[in-house]
Protein backbone atom coordinates (compact mmCIF):
# COMPACT_ATOMS: atom_id res chain seq x y z
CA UNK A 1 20.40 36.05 43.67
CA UNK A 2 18.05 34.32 46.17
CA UNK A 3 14.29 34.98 45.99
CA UNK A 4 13.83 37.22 48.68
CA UNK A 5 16.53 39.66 47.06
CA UNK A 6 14.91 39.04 44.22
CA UNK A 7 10.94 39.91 45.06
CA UNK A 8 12.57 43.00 47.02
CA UNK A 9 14.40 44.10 44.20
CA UNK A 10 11.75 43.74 41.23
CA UNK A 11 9.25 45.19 43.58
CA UNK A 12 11.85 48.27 43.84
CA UNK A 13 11.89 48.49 40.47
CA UNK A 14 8.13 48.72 39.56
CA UNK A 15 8.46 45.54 37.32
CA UNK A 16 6.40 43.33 39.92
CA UNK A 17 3.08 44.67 40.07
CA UNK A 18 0.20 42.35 39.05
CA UNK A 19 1.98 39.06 40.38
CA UNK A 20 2.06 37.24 43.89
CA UNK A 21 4.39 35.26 45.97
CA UNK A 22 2.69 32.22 45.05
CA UNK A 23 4.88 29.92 42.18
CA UNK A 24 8.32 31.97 42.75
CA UNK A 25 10.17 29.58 44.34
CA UNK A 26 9.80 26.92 41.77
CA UNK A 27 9.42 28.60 38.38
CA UNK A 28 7.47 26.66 36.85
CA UNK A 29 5.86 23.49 36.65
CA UNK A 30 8.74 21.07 35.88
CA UNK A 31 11.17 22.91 38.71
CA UNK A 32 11.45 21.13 42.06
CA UNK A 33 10.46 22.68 45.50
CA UNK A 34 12.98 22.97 48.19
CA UNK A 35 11.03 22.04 50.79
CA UNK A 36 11.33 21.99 54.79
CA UNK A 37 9.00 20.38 57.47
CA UNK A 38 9.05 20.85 60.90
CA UNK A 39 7.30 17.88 63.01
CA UNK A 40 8.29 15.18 60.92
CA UNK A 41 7.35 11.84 62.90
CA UNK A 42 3.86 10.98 63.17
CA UNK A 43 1.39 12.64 60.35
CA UNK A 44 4.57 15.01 59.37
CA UNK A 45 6.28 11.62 58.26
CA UNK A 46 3.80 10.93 55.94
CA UNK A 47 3.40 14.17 54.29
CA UNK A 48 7.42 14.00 53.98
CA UNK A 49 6.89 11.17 52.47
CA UNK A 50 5.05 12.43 49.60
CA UNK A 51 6.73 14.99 48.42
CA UNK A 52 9.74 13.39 48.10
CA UNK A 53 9.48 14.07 44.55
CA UNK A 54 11.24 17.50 45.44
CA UNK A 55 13.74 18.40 47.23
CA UNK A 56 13.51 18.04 51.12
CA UNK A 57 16.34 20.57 51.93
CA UNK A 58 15.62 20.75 55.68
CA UNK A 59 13.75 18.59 58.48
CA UNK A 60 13.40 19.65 61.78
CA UNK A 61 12.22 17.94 65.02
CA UNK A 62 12.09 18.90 68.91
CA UNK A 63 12.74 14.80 69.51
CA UNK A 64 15.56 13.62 68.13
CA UNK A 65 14.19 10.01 68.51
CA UNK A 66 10.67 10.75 67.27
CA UNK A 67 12.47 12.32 64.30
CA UNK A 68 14.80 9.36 63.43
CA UNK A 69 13.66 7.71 60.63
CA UNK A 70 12.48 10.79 58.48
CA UNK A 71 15.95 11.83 59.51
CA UNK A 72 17.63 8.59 58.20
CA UNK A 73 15.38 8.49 54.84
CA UNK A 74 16.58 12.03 53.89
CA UNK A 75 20.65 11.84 54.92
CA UNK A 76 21.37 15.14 52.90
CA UNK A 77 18.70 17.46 54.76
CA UNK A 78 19.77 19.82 57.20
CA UNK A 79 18.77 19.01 60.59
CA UNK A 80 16.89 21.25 63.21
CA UNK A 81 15.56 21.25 66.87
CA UNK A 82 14.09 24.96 66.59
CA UNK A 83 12.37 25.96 63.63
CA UNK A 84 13.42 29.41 63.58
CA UNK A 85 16.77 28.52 63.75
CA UNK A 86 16.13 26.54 60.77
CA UNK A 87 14.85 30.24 59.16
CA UNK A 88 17.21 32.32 59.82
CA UNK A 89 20.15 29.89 58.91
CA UNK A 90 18.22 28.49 55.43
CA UNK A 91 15.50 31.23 54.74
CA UNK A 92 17.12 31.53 51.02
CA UNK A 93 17.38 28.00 50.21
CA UNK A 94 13.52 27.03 51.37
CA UNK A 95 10.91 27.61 49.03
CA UNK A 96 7.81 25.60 51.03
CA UNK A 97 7.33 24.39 54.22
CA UNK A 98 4.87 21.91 55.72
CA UNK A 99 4.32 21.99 59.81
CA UNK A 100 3.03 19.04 61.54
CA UNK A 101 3.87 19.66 65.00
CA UNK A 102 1.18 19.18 67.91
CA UNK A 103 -1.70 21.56 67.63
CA UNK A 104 -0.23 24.27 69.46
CA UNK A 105 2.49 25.32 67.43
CA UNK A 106 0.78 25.06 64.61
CA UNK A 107 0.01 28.79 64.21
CA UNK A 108 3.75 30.14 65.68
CA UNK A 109 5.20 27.45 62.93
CA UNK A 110 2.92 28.27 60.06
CA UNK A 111 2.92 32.00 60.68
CA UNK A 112 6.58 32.39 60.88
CA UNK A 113 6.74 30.88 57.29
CA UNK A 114 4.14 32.78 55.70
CA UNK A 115 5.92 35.98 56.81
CA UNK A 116 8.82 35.08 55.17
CA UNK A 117 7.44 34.37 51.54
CA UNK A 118 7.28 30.99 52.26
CA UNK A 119 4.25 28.05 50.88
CA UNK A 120 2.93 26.24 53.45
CA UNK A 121 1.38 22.94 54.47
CA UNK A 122 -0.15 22.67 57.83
CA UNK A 123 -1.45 19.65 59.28
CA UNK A 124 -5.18 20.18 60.81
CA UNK A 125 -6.93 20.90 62.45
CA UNK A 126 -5.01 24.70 61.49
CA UNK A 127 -5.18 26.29 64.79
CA UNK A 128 -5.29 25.42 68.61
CA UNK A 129 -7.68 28.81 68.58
CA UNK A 130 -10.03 30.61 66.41
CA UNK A 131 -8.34 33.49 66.90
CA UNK A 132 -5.07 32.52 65.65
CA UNK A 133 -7.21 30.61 62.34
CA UNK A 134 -8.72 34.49 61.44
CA UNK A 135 -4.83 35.79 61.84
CA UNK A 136 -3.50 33.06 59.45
CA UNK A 137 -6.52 33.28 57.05
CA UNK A 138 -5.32 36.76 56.69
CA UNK A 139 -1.82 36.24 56.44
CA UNK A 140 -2.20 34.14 53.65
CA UNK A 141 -3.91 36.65 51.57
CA UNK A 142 -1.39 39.21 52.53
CA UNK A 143 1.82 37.03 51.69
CA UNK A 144 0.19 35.52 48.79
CA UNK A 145 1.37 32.07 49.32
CA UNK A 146 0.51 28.87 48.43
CA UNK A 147 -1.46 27.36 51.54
CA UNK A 148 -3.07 23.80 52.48
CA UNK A 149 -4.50 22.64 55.44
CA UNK A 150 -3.86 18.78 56.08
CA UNK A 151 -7.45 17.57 55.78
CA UNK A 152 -6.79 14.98 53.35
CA UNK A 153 -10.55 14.09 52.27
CA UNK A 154 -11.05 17.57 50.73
CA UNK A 155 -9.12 16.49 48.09
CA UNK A 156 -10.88 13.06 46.95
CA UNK A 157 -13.79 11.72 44.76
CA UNK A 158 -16.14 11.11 47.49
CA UNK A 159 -16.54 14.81 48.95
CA UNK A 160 -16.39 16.04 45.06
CA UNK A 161 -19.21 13.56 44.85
CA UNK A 162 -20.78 14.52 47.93
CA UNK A 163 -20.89 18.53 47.51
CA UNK A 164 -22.19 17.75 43.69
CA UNK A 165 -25.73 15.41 45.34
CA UNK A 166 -26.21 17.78 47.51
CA UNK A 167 -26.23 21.12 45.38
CA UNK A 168 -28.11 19.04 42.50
CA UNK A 169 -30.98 18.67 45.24
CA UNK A 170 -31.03 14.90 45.59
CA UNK A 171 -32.33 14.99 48.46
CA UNK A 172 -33.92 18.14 48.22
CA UNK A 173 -33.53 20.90 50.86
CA UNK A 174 -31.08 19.81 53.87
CA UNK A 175 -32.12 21.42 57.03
CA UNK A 176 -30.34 18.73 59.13
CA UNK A 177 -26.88 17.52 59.61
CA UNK A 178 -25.76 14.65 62.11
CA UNK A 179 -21.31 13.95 62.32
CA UNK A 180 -20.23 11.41 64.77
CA UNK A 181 -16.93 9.99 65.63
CA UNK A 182 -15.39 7.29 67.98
CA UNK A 183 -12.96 9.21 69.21
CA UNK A 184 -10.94 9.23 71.72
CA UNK A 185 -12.56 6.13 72.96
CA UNK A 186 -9.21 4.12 71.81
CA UNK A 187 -7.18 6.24 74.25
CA UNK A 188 -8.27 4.86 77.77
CA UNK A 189 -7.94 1.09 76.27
CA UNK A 190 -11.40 1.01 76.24
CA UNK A 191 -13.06 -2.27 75.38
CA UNK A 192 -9.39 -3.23 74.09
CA UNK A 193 -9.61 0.13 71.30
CA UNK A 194 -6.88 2.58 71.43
CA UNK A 195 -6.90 6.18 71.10
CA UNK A 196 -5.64 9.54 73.28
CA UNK A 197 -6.74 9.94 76.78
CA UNK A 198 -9.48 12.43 78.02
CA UNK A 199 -11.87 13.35 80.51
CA UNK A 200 -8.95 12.90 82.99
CA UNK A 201 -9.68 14.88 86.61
CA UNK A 202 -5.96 16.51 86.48
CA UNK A 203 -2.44 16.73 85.74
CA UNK A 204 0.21 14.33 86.50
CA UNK A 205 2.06 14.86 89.49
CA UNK A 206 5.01 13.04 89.23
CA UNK A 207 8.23 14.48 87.55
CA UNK A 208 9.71 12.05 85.45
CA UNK A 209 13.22 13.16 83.89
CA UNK A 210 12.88 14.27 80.13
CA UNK A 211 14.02 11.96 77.57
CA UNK A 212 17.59 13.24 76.53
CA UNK A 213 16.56 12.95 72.88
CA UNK A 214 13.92 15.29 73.64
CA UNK A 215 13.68 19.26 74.13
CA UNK A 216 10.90 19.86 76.48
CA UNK A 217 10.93 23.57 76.50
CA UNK A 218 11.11 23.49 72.39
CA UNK A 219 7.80 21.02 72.80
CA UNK A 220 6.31 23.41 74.89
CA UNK A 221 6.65 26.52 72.29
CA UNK A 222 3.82 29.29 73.09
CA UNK A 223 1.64 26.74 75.51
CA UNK A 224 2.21 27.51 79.08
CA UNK A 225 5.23 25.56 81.12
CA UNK A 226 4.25 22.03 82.47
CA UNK A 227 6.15 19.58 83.44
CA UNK A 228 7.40 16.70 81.41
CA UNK A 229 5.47 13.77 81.87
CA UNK A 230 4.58 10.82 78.83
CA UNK A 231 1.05 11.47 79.01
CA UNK A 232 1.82 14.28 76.72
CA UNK A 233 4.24 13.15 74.66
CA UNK A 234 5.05 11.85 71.61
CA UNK A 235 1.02 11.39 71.31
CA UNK A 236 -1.54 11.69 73.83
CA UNK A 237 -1.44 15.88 74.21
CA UNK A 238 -4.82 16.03 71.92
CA UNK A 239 -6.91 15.46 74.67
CA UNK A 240 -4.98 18.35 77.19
CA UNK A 241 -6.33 21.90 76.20
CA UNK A 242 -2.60 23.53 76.51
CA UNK A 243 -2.11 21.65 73.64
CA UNK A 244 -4.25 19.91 71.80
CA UNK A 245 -8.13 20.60 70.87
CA UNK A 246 -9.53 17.11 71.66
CA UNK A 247 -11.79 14.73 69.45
CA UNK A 248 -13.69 17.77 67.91
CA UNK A 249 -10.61 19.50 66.86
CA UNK A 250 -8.57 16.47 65.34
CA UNK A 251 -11.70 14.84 63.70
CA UNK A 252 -14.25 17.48 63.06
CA UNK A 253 -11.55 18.95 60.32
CA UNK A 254 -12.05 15.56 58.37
CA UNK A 255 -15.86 15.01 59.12
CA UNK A 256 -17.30 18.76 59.24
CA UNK A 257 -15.40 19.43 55.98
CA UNK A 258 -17.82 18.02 53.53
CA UNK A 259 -21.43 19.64 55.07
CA UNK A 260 -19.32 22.89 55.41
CA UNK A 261 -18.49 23.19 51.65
CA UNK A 262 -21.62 21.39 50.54
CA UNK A 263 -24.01 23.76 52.43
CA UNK A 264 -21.70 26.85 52.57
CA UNK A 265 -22.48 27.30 56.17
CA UNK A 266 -20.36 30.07 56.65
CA UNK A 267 -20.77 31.26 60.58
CA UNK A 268 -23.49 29.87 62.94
CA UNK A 269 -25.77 32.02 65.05
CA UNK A 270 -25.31 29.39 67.84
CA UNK A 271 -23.57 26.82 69.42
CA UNK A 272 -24.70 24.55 72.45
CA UNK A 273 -22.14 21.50 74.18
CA UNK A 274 -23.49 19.03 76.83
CA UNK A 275 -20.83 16.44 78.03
CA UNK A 276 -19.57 13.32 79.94
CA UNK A 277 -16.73 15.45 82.16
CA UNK A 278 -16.26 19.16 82.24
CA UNK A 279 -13.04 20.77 84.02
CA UNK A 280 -10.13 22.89 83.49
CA UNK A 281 -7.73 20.53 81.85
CA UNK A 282 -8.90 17.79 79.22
CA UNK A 283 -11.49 17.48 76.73
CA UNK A 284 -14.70 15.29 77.95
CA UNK A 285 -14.52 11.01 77.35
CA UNK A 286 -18.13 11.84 74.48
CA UNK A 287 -20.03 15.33 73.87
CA UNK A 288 -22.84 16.70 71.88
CA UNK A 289 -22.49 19.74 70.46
CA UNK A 290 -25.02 21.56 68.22
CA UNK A 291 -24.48 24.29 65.83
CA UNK A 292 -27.52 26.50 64.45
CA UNK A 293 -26.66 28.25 60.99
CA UNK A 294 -29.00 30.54 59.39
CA UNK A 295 -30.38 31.14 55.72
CA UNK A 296 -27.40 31.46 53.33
CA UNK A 297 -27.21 32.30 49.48
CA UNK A 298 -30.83 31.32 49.35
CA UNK A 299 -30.41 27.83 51.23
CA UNK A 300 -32.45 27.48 54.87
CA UNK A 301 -31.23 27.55 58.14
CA UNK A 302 -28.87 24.14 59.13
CA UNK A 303 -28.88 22.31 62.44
CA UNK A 304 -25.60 20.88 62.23
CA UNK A 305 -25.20 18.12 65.56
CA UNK A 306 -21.42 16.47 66.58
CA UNK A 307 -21.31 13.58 68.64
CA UNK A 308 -17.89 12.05 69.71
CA UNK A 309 -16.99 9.36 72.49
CA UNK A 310 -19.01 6.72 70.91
CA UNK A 311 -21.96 9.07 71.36
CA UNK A 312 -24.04 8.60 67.53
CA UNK A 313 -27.08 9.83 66.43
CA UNK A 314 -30.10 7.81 66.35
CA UNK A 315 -29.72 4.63 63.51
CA UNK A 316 -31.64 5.87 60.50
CA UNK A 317 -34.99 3.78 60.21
CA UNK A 318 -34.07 3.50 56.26
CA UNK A 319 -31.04 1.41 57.48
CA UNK A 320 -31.67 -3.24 57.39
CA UNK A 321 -30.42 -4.71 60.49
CA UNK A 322 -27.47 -6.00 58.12
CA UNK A 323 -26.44 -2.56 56.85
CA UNK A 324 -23.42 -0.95 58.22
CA UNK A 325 -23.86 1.44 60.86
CA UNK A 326 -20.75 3.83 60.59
CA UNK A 327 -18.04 4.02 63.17
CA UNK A 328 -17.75 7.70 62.01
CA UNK A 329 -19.35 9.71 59.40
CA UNK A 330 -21.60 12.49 58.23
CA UNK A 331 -25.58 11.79 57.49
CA UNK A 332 -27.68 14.37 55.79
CA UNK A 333 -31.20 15.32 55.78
CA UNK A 334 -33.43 16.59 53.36
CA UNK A 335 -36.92 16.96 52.72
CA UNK A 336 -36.41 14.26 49.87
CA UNK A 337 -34.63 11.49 51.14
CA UNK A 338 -30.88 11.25 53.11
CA UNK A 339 -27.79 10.73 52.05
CA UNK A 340 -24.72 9.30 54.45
CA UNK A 341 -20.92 8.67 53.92
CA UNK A 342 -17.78 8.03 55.96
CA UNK A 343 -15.32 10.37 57.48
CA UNK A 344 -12.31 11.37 55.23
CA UNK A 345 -13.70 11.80 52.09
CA UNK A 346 -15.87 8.55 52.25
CA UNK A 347 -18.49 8.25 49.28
CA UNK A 348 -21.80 8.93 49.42
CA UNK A 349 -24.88 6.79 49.65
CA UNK A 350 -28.39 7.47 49.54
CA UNK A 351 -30.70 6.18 52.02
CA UNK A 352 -31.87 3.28 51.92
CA UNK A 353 -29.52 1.75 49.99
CA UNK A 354 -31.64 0.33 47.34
CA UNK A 355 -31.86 3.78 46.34
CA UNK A 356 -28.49 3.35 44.98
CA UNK A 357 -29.41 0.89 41.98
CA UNK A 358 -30.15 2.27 39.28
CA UNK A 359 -29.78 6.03 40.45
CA UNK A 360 -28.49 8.22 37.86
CA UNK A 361 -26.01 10.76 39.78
CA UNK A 362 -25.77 14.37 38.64
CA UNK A 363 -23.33 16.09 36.34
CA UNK A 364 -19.96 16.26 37.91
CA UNK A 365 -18.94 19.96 38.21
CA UNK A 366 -15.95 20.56 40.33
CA UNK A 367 -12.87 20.16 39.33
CA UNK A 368 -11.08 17.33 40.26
CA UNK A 369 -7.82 16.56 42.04
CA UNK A 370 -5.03 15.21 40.42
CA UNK A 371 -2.64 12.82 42.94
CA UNK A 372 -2.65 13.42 46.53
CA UNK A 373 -3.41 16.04 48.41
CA UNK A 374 0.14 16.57 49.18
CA UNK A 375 0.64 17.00 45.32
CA UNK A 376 -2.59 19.38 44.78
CA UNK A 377 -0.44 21.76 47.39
CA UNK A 378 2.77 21.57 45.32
CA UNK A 379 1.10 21.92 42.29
CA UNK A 380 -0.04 25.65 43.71
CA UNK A 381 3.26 26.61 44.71
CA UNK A 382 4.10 26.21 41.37
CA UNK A 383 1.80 28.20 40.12
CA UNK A 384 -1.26 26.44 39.50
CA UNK A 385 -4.82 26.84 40.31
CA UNK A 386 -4.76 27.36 45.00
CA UNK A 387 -5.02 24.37 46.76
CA UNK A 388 -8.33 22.67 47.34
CA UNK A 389 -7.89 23.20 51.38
CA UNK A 390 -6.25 26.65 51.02
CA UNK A 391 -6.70 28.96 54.19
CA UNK A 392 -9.57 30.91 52.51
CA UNK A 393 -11.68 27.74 52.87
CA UNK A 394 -9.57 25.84 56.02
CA UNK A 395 -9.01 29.28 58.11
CA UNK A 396 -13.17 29.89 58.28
CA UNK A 397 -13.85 25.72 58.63
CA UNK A 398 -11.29 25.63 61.37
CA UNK A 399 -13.19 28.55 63.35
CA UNK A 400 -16.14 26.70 63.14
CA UNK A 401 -14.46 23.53 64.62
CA UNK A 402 -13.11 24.78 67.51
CA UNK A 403 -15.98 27.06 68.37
CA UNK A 404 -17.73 23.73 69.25
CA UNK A 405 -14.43 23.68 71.91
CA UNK A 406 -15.18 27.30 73.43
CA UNK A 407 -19.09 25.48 73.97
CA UNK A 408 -17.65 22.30 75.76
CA UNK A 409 -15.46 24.28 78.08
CA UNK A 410 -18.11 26.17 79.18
CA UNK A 411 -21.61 24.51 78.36
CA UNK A 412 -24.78 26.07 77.79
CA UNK A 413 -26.05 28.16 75.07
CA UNK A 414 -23.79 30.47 73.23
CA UNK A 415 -24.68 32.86 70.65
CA UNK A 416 -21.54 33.84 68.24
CA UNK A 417 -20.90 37.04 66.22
CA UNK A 418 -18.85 35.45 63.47
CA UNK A 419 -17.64 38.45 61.92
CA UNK A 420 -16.31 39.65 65.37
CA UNK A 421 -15.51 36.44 66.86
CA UNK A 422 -16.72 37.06 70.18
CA UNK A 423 -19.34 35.57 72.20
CA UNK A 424 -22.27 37.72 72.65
CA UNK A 425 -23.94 36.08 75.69
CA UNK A 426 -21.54 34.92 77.73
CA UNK A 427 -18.29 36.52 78.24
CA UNK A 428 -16.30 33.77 80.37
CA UNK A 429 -16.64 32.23 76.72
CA UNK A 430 -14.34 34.58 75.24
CA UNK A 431 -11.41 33.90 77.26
CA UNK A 432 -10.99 30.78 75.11
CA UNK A 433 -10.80 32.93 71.57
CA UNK A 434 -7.55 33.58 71.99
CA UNK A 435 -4.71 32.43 74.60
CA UNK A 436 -1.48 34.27 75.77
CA UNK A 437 1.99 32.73 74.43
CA UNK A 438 4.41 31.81 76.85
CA UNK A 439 7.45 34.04 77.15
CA UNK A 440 9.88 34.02 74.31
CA UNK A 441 6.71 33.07 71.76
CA UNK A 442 4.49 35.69 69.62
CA UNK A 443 2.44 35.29 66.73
């Protein structure tokens, strides 16, 4: 009997009630996972990679090429083009999936797997939209699955470490919040660094052919029909809004993460964007963006300010000319002193750093994770405690990372009913909530 015959027919029978999807597929701690992934070059790779502890029953790719060597390291996988081929051929024989596919499949990918009892591991930042974060946030607690989002300093010692200062009041009340990052600087070759391209004036206009290794329209998924051309593929799509969510949407997962769950920001009032390049089809070259939260749970209202492009806050005075000056990172406020660490999970530091000798940190309360975040995940689809990053915490984050995007694309002042996700003062905002799927693609 497979496990969807089985949930369907213990349900039928009354003997069900009281327990979730979540830990079915493996039975308990010592089984093994049969897991799938679709997007497996790149960041999917990697995940593969670590959980090849279980069994990786199915990979599946739109480029063959891209694919290859994920392919070649896992010979007795099946192998797929079209993930929902890959469903309805193996639903019964797939117990997790992870999906690391360009931003916009993410949702389409993640959703389909959730509805069919499946765990699932999906690479951040979760959505291309806000709206489709709210619809898998609520998915998940509807299929009761296993979820993780693939924000891989959630699980480590220095946001644990981080969260812990800042509740124990180390530095006292934190009205202010500063995260920068270099990205996508790298991208345009600039000063010999190497990243994705934006702030570009418009599309390609030649037609290249399409790599026969690769299916274009299978790439494309729900995001509307453009040509082929390399400036999309296998990498540089984060900057293009069709399909990725630029430097804000692949970093600010990583580097918002830590105030959001220290401060439990929750939804902002307010958002505001000023920017290098503003037009219809890429992200800007560096942006500001400012998000006002209010009073929370007894904690004051939060300025929270993202810089990207090389764009960084002003150098803390408490810095010496010989301290480090982080490429990217998070610095914190308070009325007693500041604290700053790197992106990812970095650990903290107070400022200045003499502060650091002899400081006696406080009582470590959170629970810890054990292995990597890839593990954490597996351990809750067997049944354990949810995953740090599950979509109760990642859906809401995720919303609040690309609601900086819906401020870039149109600048100015927006105010933002969380609740209701919809922009209250500017309704050519709103469009950018939610898109429409190509033909052929629903959520």
């Amino acid at each position: 009997m497979n496990r969807r015959t089985f949930l369907k027919r213990t349900t039928a029978a009354g003997i069900f009630t009281g327990f979730t999807v979540s830990g079915l597929g493996a039975g308990s701690a010592n089984s093994r996972l049969n897991i799938a992934a679709i997007g497996v070059g790149g960041m999917g790779a990697g995940n593969v990679r670590k959980c090849a502890g279980e069994n990786i029953v199915a990979l599946c790719d739109v480029d063959l090429e891209r694919g290859a060597e994920t392919f070649n390291a896992f010979p007795k996988a099946r192998r797929f083009r079209d993930f929902r081929l890959m469903f309805d051929q193996m639903a019964g024989e797939i117990d997790a999936v992870i999906v690391a596919t360009p931003d916009h499949t993410h949702a389409v990918a993640t959703m389909e797997a959730m509805r069919r009892g499946k765990h699932v591991y999906t690479q951040k930042p979760l959505t291309h939209s806000i709206w489709e974060a709210r619809q898998l946030t609520e998915a998940a607690r509807q299929y009761g699955v296993a979820t993780q989002m693939g924000n891989q300093g959630h699980s480590s010692e220095g946001a644990r470490l981080t969260v812990e200062w800042i509740r124990a009041g180390v530095i006292g009340e934190v009205r202010e919040v500063h995260c920068w990052s270099d990205r996508p600087l790298r991208g345009t070759r600039f000063q010999g660094r190497m990243y994705w391209p934006q702030g570009l004036a418009e599309r390609p206009r030649e037609k290249p052919p399409v790599p026969g290794t690769l299916d274009w329209d299978l790439w494309l998924g729900p995001a509307p029909y453009r040509d082929y051309h390399p400036c999309y593929v296998p990498f540089n799509w984060r900057g293009w809004w069709d399909f990725g969510t630029g430097a804000l949407g692949d970093m600010g997962c990583h580097i918002i993460d830590h105030p959001y769950w220290a401060l439990k920001l929750g939804h902002p009032e307010s958002v505001e964007a000023s920017s290098s390049h503003i037009h219809a089809e890429t992200a800007p070259l560096a942006s500001l963006i400012t998000y006002s939260f209010p009073a929370r749970e007894g904690l004051p209202p939060v300025r929270m300010y993202w810089y990207d492009g090389g764009i960084k806050p002003p150098r803390p005075p408490e810095l010496a000319p010989e301290d480090d000056w982080l490429v990217d990172g998070v610095l914190y406020v308070g009325d007693r002193g500041k604290i700053m660490h790197r992106s990812h999970g970095g650990t903290p530091e107070l400022l200045p750093l003499s502060r650091m000798r002899g400081f006696k940190p406080p009582a470590k309360t959170l629970p810890r994770v054990k292995g990597s975040h890839e593990q954490n995940w597996i351990d809750a689809c067997k049944g354990g405690t949810p995953a740090c990053s599950n979509f109760e915490y990642a859906g809401p984050m995720t919303e609040v990372v690309l609601l900086g995007n819906l401020a870039l694309r149109t600048e100015g002042l927006l105010t933002w009913d969380g609740p209701n996700m919809r922009v209250t003062n500017n309704d050519a905002a709103n469009q950018y909530i939610q898109r429409e799927y190509r033909s052929g693609w629903t959520l």
